[in-house]
PDB file of N, CA and C in Angstrom:
ATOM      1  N   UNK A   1       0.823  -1.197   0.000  1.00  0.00           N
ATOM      2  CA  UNK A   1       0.000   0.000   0.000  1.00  0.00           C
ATOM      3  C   UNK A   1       0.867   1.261   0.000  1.00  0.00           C
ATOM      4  N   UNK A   2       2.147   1.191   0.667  1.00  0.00           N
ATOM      5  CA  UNK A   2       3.005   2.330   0.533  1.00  0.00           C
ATOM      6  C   UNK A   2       3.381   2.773  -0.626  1.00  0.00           C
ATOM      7  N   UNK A   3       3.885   1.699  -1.226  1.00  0.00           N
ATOM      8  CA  UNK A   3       4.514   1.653  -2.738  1.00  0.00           C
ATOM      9  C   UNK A   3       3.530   2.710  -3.677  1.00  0.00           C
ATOM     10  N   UNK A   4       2.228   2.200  -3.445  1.00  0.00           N
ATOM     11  CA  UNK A   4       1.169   2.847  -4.621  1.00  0.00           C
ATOM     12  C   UNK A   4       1.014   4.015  -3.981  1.00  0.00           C
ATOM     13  N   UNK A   5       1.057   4.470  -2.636  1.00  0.00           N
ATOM     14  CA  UNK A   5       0.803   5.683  -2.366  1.00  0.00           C
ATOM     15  C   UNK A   5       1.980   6.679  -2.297  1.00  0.00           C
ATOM     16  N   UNK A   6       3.095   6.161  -2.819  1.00  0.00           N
ATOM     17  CA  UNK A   6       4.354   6.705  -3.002  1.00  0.00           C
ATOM     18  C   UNK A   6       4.157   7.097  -4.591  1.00  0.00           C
ATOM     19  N   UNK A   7       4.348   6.104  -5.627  1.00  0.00           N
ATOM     20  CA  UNK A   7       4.223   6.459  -6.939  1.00  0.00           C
ATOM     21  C   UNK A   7       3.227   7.373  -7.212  1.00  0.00           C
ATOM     22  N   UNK A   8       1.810   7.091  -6.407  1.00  0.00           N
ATOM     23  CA  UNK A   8       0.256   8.259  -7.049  1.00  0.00           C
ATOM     24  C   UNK A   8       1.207   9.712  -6.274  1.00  0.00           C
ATOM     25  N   UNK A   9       1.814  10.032  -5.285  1.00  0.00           N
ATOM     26  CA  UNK A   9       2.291  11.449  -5.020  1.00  0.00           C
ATOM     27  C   UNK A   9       3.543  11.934  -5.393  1.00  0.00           C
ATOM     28  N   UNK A  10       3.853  11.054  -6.395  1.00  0.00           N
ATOM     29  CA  UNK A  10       5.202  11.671  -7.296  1.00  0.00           C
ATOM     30  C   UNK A  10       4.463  11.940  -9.156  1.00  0.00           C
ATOM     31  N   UNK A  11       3.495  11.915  -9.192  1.00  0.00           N
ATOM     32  CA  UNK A  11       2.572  11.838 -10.204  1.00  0.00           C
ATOM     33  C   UNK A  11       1.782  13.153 -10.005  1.00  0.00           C
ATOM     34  N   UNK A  12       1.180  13.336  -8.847  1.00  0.00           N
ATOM     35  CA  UNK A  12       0.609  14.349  -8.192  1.00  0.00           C
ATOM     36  C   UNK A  12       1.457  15.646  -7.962  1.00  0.00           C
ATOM     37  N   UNK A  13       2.656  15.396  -6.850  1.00  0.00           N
ATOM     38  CA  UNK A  13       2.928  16.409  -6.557  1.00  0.00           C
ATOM     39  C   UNK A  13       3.797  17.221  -7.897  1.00  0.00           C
ATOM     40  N   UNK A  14       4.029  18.918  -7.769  1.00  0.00           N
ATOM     41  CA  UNK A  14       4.858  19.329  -8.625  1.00  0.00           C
ATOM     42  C   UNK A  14       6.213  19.125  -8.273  1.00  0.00           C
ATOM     43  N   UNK A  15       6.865  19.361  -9.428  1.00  0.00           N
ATOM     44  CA  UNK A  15       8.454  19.394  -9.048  1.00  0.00           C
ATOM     45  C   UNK A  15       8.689  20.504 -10.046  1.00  0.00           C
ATOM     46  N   UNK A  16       9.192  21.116  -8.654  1.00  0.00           N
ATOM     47  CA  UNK A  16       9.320  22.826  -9.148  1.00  0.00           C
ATOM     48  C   UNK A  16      11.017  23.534 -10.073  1.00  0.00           C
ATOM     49  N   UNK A  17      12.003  22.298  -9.301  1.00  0.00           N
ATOM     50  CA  UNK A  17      13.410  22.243  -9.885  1.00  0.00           C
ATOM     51  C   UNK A  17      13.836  21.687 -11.077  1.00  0.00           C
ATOM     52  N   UNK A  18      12.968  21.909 -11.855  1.00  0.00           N
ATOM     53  CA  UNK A  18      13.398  21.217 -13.179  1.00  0.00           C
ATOM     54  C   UNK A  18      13.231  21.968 -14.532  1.00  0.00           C
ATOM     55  N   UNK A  19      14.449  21.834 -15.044  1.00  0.00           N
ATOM     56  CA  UNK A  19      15.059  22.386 -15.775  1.00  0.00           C
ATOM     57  C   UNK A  19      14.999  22.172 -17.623  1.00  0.00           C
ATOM     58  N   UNK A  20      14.224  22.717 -18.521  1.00  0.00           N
ATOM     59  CA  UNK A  20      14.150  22.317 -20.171  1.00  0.00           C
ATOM     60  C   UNK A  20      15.117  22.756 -20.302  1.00  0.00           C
ATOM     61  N   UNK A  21      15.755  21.422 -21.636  1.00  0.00           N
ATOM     62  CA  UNK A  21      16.634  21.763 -22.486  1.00  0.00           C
ATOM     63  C   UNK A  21      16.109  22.591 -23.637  1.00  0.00           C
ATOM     64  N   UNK A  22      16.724  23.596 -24.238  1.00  0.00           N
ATOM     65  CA  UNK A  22      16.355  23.901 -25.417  1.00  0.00           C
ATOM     66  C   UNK A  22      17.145  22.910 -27.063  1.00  0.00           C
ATOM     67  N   UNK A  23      16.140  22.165 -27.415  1.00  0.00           N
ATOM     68  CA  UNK A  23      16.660  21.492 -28.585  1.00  0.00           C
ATOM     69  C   UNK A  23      16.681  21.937 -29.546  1.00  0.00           C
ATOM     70  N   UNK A  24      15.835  23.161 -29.833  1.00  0.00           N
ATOM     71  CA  UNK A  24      15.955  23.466 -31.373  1.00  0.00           C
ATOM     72  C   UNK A  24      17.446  24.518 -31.879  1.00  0.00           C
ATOM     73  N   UNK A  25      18.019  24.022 -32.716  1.00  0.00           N
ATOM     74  CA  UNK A  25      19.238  24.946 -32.917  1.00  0.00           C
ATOM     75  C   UNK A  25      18.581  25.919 -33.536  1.00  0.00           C
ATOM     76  N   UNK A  26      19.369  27.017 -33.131  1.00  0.00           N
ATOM     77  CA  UNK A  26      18.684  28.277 -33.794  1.00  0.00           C
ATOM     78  C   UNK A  26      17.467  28.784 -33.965  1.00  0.00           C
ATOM     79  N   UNK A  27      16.578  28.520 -32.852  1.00  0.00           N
ATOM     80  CA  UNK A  27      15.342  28.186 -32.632  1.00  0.00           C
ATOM     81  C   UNK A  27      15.099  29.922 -32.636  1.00  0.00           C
ATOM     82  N   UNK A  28      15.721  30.820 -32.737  1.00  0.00           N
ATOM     83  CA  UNK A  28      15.184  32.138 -32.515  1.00  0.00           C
ATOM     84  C   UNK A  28      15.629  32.959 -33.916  1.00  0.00           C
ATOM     85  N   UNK A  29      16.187  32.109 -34.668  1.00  0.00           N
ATOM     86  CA  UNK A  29      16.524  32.588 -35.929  1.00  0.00           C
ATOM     87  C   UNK A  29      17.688  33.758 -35.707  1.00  0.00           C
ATOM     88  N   UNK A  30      18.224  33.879 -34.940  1.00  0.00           N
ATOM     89  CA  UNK A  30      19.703  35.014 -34.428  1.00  0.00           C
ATOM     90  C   UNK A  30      20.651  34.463 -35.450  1.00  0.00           C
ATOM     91  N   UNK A  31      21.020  33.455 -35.635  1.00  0.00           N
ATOM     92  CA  UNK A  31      22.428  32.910 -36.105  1.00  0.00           C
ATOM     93  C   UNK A  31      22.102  33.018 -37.621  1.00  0.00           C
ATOM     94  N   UNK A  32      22.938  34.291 -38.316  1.00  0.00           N
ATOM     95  CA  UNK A  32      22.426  33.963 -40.107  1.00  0.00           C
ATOM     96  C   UNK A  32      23.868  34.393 -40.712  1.00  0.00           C
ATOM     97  N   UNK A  33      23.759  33.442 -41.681  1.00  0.00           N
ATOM     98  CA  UNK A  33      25.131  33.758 -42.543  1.00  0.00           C
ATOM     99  C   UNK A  33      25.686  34.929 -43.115  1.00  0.00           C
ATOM    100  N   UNK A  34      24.434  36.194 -43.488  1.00  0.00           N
ATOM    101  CA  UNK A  34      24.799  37.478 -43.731  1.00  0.00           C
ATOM    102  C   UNK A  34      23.692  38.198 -43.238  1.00  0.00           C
ATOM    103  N   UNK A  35      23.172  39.270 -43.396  1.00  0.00           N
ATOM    104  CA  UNK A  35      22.368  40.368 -43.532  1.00  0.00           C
ATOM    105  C   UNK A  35      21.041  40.023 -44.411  1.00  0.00           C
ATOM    106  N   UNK A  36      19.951  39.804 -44.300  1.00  0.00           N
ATOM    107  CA  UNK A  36      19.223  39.299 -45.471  1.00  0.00           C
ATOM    108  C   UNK A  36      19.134  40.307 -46.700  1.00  0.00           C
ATOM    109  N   UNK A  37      18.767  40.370 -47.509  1.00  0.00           N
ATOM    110  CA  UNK A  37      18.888  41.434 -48.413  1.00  0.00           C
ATOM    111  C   UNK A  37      16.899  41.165 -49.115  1.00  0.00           C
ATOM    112  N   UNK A  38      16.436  40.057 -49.606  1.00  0.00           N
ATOM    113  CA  UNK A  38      15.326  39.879 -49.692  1.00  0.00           C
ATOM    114  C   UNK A  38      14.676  39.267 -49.322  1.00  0.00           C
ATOM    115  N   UNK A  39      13.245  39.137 -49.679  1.00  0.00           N
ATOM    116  CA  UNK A  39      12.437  38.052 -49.258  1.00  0.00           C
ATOM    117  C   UNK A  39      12.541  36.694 -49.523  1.00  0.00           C
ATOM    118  N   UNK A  40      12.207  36.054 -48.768  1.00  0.00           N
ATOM    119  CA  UNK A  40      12.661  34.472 -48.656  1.00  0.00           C
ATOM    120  C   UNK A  40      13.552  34.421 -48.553  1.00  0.00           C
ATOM    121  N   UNK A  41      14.581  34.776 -47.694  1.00  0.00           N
ATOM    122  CA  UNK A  41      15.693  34.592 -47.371  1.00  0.00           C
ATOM    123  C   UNK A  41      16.050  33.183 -46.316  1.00  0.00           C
ATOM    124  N   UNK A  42      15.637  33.192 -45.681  1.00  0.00           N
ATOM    125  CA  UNK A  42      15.328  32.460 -44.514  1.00  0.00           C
ATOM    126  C   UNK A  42      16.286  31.360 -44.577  1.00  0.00           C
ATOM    127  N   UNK A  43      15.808  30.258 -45.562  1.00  0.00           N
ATOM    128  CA  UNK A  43      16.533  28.784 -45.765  1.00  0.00           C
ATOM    129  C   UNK A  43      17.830  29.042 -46.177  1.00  0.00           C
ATOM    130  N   UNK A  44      17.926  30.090 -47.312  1.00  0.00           N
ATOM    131  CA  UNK A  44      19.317  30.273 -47.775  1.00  0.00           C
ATOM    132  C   UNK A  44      20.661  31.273 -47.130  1.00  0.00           C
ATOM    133  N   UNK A  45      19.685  31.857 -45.823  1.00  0.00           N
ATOM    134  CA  UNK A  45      20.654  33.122 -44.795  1.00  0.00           C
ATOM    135  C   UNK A  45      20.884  32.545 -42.953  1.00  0.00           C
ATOM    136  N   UNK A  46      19.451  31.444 -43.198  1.00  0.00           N
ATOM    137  CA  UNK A  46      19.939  30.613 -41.498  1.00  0.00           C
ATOM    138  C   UNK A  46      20.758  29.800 -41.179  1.00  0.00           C
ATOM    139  N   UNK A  47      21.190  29.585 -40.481  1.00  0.00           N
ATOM    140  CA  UNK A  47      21.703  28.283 -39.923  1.00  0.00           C
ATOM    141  C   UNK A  47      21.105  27.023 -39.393  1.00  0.00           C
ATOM    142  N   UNK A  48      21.222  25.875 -39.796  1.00  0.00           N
ATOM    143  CA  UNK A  48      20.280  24.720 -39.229  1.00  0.00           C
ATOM    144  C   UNK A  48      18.541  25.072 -39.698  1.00  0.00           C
ATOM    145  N   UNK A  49      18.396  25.832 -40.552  1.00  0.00           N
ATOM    146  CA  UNK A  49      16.901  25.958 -41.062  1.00  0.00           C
ATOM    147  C   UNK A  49      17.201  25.801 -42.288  1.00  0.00           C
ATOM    148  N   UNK A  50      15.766  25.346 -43.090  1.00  0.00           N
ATOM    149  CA  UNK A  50      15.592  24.238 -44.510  1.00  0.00           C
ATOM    150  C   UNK A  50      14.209  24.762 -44.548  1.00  0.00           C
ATOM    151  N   UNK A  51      13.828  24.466 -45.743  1.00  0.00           N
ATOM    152  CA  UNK A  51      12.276  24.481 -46.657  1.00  0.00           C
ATOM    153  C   UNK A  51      12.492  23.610 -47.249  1.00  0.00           C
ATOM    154  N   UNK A  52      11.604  22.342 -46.763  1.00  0.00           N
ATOM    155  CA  UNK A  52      11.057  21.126 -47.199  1.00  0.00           C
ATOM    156  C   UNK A  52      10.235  21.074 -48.909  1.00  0.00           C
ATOM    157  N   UNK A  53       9.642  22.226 -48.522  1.00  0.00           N
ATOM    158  CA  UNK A  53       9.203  22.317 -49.891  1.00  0.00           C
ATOM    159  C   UNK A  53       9.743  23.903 -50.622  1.00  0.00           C
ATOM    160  N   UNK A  54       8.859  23.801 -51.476  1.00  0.00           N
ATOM    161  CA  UNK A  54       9.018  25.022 -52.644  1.00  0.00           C
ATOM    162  C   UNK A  54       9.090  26.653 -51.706  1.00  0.00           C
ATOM    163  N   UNK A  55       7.996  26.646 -50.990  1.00  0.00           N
ATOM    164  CA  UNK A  55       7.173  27.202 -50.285  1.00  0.00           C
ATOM    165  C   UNK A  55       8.524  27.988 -49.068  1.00  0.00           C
ATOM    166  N   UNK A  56       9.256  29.168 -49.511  1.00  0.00           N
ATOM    167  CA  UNK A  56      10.443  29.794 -48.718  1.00  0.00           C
ATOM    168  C   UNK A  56       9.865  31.423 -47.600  1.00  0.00           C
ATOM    169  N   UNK A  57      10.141  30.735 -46.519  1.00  0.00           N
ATOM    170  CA  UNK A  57       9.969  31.549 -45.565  1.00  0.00           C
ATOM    171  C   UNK A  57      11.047  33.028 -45.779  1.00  0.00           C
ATOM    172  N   UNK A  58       9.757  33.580 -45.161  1.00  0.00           N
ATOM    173  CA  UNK A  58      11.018  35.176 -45.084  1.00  0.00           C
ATOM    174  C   UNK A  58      11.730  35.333 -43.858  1.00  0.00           C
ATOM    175  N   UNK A  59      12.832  36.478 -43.854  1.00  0.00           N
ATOM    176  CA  UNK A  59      13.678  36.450 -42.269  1.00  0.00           C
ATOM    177  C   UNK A  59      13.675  38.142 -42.233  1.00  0.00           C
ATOM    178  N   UNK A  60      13.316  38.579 -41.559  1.00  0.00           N
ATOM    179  CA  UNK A  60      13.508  39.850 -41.051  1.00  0.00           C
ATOM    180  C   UNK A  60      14.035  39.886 -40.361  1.00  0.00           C
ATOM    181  N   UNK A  61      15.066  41.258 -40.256  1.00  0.00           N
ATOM    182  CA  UNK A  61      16.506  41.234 -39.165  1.00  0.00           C
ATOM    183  C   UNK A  61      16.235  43.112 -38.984  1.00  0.00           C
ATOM    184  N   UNK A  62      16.986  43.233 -38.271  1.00  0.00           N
ATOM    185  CA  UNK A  62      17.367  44.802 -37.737  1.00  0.00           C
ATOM    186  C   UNK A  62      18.403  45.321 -38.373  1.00  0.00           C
ATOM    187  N   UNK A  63      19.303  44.364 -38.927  1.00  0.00           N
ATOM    188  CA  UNK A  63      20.580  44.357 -39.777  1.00  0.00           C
ATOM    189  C   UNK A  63      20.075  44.921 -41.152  1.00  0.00           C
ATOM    190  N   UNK A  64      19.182  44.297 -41.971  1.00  0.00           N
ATOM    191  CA  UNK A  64      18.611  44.376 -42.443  1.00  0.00           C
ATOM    192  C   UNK A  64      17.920  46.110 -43.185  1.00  0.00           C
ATOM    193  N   UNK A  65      18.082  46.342 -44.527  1.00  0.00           N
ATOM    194  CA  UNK A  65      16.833  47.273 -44.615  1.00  0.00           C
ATOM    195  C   UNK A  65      16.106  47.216 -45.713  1.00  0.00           C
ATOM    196  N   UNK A  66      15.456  48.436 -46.502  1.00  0.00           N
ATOM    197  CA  UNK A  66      14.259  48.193 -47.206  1.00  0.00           C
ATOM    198  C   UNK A  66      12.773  47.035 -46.590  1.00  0.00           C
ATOM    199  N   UNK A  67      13.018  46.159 -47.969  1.00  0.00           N
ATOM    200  CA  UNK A  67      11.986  45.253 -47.437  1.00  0.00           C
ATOM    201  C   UNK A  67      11.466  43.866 -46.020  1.00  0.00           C
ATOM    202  N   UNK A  68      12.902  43.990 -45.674  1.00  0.00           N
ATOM    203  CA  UNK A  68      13.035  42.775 -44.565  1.00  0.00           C
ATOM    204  C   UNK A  68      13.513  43.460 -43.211  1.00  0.00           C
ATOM    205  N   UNK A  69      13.623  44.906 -43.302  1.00  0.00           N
ATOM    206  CA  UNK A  69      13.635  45.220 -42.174  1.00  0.00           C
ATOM    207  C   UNK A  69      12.826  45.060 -40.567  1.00  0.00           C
ATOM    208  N   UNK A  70      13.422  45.498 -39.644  1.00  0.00           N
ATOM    209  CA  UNK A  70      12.536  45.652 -38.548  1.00  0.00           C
ATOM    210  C   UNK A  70      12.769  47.027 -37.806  1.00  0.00           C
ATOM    211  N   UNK A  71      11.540  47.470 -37.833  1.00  0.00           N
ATOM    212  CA  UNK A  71      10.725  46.955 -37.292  1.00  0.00           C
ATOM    213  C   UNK A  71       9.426  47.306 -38.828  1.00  0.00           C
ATOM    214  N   UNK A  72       9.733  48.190 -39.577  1.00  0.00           N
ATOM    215  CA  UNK A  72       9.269  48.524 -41.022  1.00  0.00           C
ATOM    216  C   UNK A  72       9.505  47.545 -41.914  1.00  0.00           C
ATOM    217  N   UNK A  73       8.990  46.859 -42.574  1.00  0.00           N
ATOM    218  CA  UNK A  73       8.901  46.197 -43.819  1.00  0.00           C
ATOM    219  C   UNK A  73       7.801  46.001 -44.588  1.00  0.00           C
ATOM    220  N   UNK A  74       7.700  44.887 -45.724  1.00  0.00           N
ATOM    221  CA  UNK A  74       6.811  44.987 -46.606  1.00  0.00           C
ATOM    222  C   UNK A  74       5.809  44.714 -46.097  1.00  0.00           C
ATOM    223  N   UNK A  75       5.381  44.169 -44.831  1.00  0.00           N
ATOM    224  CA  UNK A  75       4.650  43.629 -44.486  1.00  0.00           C
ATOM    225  C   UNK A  75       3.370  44.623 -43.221  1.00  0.00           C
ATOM    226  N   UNK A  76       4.363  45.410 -42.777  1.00  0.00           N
ATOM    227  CA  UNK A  76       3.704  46.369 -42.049  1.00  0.00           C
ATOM    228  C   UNK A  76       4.723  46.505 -41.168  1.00  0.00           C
ATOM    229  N   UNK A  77       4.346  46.877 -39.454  1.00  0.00           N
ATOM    230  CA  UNK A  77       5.731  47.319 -38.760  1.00  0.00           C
ATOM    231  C   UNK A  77       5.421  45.747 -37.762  1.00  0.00           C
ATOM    232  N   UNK A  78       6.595  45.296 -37.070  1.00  0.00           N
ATOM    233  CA  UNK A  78       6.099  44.315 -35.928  1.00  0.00           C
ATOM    234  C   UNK A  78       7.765  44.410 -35.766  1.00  0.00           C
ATOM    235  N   UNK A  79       7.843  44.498 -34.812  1.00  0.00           N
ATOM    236  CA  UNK A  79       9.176  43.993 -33.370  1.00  0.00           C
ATOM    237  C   UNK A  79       9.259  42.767 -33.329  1.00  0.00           C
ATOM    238  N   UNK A  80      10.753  41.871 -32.623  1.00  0.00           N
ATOM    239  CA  UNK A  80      10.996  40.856 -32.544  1.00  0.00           C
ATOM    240  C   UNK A  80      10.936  40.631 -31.325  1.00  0.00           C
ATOM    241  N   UNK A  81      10.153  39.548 -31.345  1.00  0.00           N
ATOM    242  CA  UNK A  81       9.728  39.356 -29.800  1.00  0.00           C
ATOM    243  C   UNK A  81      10.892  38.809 -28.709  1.00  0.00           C
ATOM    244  N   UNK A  82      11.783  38.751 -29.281  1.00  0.00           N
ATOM    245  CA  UNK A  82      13.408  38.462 -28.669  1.00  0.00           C
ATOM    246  C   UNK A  82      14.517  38.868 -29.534  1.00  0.00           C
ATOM    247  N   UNK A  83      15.403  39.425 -29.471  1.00  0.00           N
ATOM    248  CA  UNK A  83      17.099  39.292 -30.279  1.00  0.00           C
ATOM    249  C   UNK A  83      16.661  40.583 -31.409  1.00  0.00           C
ATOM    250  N   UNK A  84      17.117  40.262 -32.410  1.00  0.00           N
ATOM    251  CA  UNK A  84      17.068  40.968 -33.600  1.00  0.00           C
ATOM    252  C   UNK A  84      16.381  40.698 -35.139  1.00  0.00           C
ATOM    253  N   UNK A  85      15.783  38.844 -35.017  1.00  0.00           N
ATOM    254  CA  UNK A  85      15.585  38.788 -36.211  1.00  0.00           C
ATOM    255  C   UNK A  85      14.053  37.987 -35.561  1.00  0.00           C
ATOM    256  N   UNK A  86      13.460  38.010 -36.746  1.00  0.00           N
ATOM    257  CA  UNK A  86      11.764  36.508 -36.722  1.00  0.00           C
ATOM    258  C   UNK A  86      12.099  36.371 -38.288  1.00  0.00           C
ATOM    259  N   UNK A  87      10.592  35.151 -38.425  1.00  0.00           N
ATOM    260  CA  UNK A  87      10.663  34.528 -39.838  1.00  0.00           C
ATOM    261  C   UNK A  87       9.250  34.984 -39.884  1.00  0.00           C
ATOM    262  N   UNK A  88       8.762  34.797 -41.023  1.00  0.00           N
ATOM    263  CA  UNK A  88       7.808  35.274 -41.261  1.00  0.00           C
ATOM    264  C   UNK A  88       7.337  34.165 -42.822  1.00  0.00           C
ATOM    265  N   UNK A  89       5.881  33.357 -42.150  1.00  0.00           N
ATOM    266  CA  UNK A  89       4.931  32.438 -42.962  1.00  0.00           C
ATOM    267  C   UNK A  89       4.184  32.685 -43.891  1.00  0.00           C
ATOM    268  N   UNK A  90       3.783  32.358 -44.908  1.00  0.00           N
ATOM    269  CA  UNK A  90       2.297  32.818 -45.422  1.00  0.00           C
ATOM    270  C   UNK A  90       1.937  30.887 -44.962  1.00  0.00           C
ATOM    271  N   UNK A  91       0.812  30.973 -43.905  1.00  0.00           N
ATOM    272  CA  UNK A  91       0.094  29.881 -43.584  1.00  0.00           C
ATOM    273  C   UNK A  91      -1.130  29.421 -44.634  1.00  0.00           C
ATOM    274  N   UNK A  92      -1.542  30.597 -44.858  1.00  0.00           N
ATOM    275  CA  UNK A  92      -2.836  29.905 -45.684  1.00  0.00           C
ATOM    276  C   UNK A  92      -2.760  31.736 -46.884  1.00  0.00           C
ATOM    277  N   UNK A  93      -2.645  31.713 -48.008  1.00  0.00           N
ATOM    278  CA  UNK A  93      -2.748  32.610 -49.444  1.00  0.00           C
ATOM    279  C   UNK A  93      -3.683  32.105 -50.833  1.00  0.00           C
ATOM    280  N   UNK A  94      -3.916  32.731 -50.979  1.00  0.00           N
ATOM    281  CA  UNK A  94      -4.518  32.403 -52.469  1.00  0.00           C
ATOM    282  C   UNK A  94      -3.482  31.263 -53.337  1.00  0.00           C
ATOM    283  N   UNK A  95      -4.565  30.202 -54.027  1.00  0.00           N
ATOM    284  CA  UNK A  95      -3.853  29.712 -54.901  1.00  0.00           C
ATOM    285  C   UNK A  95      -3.034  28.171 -53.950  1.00  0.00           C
ATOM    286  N   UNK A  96      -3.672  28.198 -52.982  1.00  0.00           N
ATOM    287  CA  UNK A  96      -3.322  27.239 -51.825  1.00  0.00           C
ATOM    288  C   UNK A  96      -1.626  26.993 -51.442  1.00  0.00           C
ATOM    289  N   UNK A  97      -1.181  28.747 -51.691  1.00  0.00           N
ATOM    290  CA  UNK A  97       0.521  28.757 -51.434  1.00  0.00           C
ATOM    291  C   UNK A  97       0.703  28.787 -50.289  1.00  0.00           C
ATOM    292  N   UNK A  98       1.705  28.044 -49.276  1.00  0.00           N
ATOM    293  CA  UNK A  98       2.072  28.162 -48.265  1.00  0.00           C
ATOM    294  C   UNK A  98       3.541  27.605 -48.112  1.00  0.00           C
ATOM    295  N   UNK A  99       4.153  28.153 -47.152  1.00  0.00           N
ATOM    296  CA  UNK A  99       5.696  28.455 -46.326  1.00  0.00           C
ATOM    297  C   UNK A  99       5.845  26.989 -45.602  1.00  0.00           C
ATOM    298  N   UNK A 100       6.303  26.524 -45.652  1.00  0.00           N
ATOM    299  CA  UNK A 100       7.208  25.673 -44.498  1.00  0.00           C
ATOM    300  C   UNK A 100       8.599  25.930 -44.246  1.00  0.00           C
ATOM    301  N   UNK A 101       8.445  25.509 -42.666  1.00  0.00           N
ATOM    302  CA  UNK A 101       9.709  25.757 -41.997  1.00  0.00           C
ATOM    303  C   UNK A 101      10.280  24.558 -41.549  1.00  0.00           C
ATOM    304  N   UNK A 102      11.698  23.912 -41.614  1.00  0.00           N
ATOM    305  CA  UNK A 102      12.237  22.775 -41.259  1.00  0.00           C
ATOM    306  C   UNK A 102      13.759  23.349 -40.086  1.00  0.00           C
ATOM    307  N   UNK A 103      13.258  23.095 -39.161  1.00  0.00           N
ATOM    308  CA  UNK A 103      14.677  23.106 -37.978  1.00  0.00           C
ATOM    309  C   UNK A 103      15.501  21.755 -37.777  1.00  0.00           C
ATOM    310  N   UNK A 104      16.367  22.435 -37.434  1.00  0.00           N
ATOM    311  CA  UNK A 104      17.483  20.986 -36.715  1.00  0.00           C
ATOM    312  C   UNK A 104      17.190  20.587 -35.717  1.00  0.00           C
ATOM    313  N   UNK A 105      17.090  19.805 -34.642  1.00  0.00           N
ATOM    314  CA  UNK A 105      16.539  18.849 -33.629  1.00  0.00           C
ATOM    315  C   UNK A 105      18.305  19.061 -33.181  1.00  0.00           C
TER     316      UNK A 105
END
């Protein structure tokens, strides 16, 4: 009876000391081989990021100007919610075009 009432309060209780790894490399898109210069840059300016398909994500940086800038670009204005750079999807467009993104594990 101990046993089971040992395992149900390690199930139950929290454990507050524990610590995530972060696995995704480059998971914040910071690390890029140059400055982007255009759109869809993404696969061909990141590190450890790929487009599985046709379908090429954009990278906006601060480095960056004209169209891929931040916090101004083609897209309207938006800040990076950490560091200096984001990617930027078309999820669902006319013509059933859409972006995929592939990271390193």
């Amino acid at each position: 009876m101990s046993r089971i009432f040992a395992v149900l309060l390690s199930f139950v209780c929290p454990i507050s000391n524990v610590a995530a790894q972060n696995l995704i490399s480059n998971g914040d898109f910071e690390v890029l081989r140059a400055c982007p210069e255009n759109v869809s840059g993404l696969a061909s300016q990141g590190l450890h990021v790929s487009s599985p398909t046709t379908g090429t994500a954009d990278v906006f940086s601060k480095c960056a100007t004209g169209k891929v800038a931040i916090p101004d670009n083609f897209r309207g204005s938006q800040t990076a919610f950490s560091g200096d750079t984001y990617a930027g999807l078309y999820l669902f467009s006319p013509n059933n075009y859409r972006d995929y993104l592939k990271l390193t594990l």
